[in-house]
Protein backbone atom coordinates (compact mmCIF):
# COMPACT_ATOMS: atom_id res chain seq x y z
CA UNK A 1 0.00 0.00 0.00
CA UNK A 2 1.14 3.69 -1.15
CA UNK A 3 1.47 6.17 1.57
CA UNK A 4 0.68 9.57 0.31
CA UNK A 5 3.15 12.26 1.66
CA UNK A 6 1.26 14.92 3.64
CA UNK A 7 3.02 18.61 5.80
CA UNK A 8 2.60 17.50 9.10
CA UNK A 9 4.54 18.57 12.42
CA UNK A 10 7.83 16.68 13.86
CA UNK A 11 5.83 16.56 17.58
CA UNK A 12 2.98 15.41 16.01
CA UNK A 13 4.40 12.60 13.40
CA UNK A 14 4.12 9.37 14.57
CA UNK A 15 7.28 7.37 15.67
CA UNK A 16 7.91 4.41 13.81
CA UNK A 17 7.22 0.86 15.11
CA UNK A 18 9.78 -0.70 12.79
CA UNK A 19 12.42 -2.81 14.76
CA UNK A 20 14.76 -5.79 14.56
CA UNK A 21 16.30 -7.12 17.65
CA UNK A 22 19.80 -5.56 18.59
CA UNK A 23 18.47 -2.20 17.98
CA UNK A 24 19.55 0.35 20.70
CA UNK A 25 17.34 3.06 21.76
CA UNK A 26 18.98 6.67 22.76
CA UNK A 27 16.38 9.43 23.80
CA UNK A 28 16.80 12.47 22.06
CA UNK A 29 18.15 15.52 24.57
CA UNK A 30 17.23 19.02 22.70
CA UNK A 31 18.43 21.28 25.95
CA UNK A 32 21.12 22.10 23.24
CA UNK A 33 20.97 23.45 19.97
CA UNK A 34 22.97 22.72 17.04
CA UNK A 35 24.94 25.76 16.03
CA UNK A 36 24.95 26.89 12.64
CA UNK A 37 28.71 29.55 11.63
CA UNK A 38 28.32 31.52 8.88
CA UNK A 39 32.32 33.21 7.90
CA UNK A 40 33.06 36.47 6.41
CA UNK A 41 30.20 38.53 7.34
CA UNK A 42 30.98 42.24 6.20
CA UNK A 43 30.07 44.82 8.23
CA UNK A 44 31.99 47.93 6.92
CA UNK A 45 35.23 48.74 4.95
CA UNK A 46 38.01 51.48 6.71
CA UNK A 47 41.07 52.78 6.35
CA UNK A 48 40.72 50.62 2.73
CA UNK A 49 40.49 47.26 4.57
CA UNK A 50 37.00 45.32 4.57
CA UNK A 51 36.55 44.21 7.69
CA UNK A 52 34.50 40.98 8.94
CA UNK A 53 32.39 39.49 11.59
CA UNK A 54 31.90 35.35 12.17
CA UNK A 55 28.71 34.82 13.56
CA UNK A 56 27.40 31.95 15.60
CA UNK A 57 23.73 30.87 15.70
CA UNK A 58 22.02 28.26 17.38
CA UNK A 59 20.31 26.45 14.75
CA UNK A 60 16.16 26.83 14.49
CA UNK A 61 14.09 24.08 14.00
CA UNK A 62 11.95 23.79 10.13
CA UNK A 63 9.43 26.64 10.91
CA UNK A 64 11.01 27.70 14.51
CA UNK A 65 10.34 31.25 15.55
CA UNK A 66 12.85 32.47 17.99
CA UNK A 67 14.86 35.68 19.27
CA UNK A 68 18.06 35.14 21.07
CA UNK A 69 20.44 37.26 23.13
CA UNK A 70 23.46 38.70 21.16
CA UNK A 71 26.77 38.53 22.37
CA UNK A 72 29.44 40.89 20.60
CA UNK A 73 32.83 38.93 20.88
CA UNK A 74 36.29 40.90 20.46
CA UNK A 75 39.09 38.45 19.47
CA UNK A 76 42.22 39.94 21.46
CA UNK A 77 45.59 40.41 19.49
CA UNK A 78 47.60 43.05 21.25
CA UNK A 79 45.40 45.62 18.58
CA UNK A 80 47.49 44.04 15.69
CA UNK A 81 46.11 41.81 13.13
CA UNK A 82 43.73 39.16 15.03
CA UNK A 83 43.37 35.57 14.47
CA UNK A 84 39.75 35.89 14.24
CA UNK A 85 38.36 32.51 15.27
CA UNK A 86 40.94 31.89 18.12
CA UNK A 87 38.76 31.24 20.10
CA UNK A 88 35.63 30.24 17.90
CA UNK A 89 35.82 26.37 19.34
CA UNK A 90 35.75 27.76 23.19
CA UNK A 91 32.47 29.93 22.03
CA UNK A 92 30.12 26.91 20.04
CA UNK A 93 28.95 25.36 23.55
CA UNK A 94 28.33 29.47 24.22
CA UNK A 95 26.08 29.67 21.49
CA UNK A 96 24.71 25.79 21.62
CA UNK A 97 22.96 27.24 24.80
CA UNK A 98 20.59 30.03 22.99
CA UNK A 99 23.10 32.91 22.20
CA UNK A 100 23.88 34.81 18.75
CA UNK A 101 27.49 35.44 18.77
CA UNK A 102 29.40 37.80 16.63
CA UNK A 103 33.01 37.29 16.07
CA UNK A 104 34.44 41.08 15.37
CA UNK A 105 37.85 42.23 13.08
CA UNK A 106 38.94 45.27 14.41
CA UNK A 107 41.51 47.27 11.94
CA UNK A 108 45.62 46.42 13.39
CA UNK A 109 46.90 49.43 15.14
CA UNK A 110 49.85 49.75 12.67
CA UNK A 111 46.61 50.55 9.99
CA UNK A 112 44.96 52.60 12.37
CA UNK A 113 45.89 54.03 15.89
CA UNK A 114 43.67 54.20 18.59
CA UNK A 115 40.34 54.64 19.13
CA UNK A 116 39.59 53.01 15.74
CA UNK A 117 38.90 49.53 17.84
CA UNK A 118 36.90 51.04 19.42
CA UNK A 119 34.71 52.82 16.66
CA UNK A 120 35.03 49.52 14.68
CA UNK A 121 33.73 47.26 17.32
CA UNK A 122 30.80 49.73 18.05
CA UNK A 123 29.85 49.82 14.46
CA UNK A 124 29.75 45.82 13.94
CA UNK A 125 27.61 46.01 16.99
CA UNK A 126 25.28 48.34 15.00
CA UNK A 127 25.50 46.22 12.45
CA UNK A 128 24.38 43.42 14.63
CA UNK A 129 21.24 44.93 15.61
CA UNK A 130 20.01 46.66 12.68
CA UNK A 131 20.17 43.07 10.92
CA UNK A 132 18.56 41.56 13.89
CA UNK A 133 15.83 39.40 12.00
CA UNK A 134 17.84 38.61 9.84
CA UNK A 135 20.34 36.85 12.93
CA UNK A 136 17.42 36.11 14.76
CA UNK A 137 18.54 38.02 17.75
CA UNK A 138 16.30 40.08 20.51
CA UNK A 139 18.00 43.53 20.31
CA UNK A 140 17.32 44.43 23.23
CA UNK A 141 19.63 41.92 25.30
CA UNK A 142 23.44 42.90 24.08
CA UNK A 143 26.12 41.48 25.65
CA UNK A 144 29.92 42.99 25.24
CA UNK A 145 32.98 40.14 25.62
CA UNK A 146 36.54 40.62 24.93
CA UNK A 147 39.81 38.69 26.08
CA UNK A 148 43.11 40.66 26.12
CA UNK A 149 43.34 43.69 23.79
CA UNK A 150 39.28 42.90 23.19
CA UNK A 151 38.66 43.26 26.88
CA UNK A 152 39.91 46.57 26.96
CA UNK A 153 37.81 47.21 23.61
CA UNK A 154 34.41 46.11 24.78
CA UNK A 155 35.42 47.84 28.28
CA UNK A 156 35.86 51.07 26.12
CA UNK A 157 32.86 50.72 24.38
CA UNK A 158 30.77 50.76 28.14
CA UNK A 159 33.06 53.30 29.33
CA UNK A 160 32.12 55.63 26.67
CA UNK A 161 28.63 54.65 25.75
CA UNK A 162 26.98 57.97 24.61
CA UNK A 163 29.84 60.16 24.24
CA UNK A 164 30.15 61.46 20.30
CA UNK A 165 34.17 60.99 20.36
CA UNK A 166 33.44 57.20 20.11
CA UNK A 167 30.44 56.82 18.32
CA UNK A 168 31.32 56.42 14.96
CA UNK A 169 28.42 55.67 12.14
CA UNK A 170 26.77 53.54 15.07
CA UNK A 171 22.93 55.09 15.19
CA UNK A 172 21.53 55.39 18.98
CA UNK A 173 22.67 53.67 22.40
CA UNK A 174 23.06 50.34 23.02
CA UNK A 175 21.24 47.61 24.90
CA UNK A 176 24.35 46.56 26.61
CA UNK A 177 22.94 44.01 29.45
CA UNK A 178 26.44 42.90 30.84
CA UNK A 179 30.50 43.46 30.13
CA UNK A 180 32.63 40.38 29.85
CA UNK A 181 36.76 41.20 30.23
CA UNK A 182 38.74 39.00 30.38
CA UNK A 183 42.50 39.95 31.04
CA UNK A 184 42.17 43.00 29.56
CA UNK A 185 44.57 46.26 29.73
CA UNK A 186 43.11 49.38 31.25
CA UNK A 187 45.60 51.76 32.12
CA UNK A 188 49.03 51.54 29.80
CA UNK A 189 51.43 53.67 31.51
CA UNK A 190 51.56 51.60 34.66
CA UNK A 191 52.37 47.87 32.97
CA UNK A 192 55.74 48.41 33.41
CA UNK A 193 55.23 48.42 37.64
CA UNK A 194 54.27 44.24 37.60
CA UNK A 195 56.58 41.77 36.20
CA UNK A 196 56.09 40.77 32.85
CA UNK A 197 58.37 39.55 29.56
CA UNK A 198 57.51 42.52 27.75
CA UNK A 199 58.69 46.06 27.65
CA UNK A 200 55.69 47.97 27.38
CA UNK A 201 56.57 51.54 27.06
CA UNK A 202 58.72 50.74 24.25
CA UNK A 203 57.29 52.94 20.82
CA UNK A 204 57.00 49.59 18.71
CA UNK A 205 55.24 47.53 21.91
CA UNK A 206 51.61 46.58 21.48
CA UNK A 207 50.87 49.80 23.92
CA UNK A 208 53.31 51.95 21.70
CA UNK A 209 51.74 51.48 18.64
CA UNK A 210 48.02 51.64 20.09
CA UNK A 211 48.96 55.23 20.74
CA UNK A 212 50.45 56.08 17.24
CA UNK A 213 54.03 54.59 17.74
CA UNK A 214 54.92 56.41 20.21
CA UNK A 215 56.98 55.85 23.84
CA UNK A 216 53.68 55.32 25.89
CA UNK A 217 55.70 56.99 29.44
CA UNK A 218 55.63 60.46 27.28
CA UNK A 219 52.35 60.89 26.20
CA UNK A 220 50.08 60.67 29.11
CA UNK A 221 47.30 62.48 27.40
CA UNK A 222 46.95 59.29 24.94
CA UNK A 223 47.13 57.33 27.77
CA UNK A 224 44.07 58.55 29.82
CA UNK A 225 42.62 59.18 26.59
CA UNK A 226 43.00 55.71 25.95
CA UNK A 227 42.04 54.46 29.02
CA UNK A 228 38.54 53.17 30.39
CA UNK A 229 38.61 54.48 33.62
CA UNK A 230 39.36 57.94 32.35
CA UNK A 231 35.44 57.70 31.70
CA UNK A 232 33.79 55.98 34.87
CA UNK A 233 31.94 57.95 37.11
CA UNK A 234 29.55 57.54 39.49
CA UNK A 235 27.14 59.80 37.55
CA UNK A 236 27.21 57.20 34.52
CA UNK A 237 25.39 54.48 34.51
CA UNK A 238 27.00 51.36 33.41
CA UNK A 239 25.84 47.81 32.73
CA UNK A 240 27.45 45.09 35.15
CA UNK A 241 30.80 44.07 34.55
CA UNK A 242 32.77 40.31 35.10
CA UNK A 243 35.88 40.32 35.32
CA UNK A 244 38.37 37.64 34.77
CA UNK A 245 42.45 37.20 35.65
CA UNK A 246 45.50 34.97 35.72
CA UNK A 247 47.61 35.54 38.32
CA UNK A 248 50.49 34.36 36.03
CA UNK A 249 49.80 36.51 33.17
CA UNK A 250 52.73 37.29 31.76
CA UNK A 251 52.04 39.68 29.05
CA UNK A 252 49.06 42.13 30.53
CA UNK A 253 49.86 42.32 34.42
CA UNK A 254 47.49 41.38 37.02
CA UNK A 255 46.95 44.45 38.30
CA UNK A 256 45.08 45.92 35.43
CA UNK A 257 42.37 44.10 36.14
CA UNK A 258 42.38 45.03 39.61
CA UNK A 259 42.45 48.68 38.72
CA UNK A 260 39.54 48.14 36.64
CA UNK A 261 37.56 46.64 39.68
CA UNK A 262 38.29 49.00 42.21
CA UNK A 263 37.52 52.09 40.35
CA UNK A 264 33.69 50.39 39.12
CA UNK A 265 33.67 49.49 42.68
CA UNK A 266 34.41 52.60 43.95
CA UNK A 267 32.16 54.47 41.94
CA UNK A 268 29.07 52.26 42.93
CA UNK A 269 28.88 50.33 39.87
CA UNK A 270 28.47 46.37 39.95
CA UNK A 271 31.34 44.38 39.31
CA UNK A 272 32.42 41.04 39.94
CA UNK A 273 36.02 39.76 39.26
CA UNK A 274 37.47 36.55 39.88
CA UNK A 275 41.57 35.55 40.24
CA UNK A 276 42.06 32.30 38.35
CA UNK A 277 45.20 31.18 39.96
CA UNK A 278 48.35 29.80 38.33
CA UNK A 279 46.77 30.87 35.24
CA UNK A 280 49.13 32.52 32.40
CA UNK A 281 47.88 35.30 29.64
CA UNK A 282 44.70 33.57 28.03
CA UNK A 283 45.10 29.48 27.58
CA UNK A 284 42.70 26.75 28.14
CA UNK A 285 42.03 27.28 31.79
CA UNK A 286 39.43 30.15 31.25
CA UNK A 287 37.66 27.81 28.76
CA UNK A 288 38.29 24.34 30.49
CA UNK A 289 38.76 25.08 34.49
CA UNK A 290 34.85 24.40 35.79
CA UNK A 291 34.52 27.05 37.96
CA UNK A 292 35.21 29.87 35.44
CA UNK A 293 32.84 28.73 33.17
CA UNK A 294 30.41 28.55 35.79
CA UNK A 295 30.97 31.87 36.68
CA UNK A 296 30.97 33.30 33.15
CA UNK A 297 27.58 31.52 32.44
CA UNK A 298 26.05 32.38 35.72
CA UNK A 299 27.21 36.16 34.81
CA UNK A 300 25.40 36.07 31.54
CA UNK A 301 22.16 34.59 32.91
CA UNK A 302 22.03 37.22 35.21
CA UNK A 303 22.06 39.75 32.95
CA UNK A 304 20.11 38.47 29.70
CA UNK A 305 16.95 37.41 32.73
């Protein structure tokens, strides 16, 4: 006998009572979603170079309506030329859980000094959420994440939400729920004062050329300029911030992170910040070691409720 084929519903299509003995039988677990990466994404062209976002979505079902969270994800690289999906692997399980996530190329430093980062990151976030049905993303729940030269880029971004300087072609505020930094710089001139393997006053360091090539100890205008605590106040709101730190980091100092905490803290903004001991700069432990992920996903569950 010929079945006819007929549009019906996966929940409401009968399960098959075919079998053969030796058969195993798994029950499905959907708590997860399949994640579907879509590469090369352009979201503006400056200074002459087109620049890119990779963008994570959890996969929707044949005829699924749904609006997820958006995270904004800054790929640290000392502000030179990034290796875009470092950390793309660490982020699927991120994403498998019901979050959008945008991969962002900033322009190097040696293209374009400081604050273009900054301006570029903001403008892939407009991007983001003008193109919000199209990503399937609720634009009202923005999350900001950035490891190393990205934490101090999405920490910028919060730090100078509003002000014209920074705005670039992005149109209006943003929704930003939470800030995720993880070992991030925040205030250049004083790297030198922890141990590290890196001279970081030097013109041709990663801080050096942020600032236009220049010996970072003798232009402390570019360095509060650059700086997001130049821009915290207690008069300005902020969204909360988690913060994230090796105590081995050997290439952005401890301490920066610290500074960061204390002056949110002392201004009466929320702020959480954890010490991952015997960690280095970066590495597997803030994507393997239980407790930081914990704390990470906690963080962004708090904020996106």
């Amino acid at each position: 006998m010929r079945i006819e084929p007929r549009i019906i519903g996966r929940r409401d299509f009968p399960s098959s009572l075919v079998s053969a003995e030796g058969i195993g039988t798994i029950f499905a677990d959907e708590s997860r979603r399949a994640v579907n990466v879509t590469f090369g994404v352009e979201y503006s062209v400056k200074s002459g170079m087109p620049l890119h976002l990779t963008i994570l979505e959890p996969r929707l079902e044949d005829g699924e309506e749904a609006a997820f969270p958006l995270v904004v994800f800054v790929q640290g690289s000392a502000w030179f030329k990034q290796e875009l999906h470092q950390n793309l692997g660490q982020l699927v399980p991120y994403a498998a859980s019901g979050l959008v996530i945008a991969m962002v190329e900033y322009r190097p430093s040696p293209l374009a000094p400081f604050p273009a980062q900054v301006k570029d990151a903001r403008t892939a976030t407009g991007f983001m959420l003008a193109n919000a049905a199209r990503y399937h993303i609720d634009p009202n729940r923005l999350i900001l994440w950035g490891d190393s030269s990205g934490g101090h880029t999405v920490a910028m971004i919060a730090a100078t939400e509003g002000l014209e300087e920074f705005a670039d072609e992005a149109a209006g505020p943003l929704p930003i729920r939470g800030v995720v930094d993880y070992y991030g710089p925040n205030l250049l001139a004083t790297m030198n004062e922890e141990p590290s393997i890196q001279d970081h006053d030097a013109p041709n360091s990663p801080e050096g050329m942020l600032l236009g090539g220049v010996r970072v100890s003798e232009h402390p205008e570019r360095v509060a300029k650059a700086s997001p605590l130049s821009y915290i106040e207690s008069s300005r709101p902020l969204p909360p911030f988690l913060i994230m730190h090796g105590d081995k980091d050997r290439l952005v100092p401890f301490g920066q992170s610290v500074l960061l905490f204390k002056k949110l803290k002392d201004c009466g903004h929320r702020v959480e910040m954890y010490r991952l001991v015997d960690a280095d700069h970066g590495g597997r432990a803030f994507w393997t070691s239980k407790e930081a992920c914990e704390a990470t996903r906690d963080f962004l569950r708090r904020c996106l409720a």
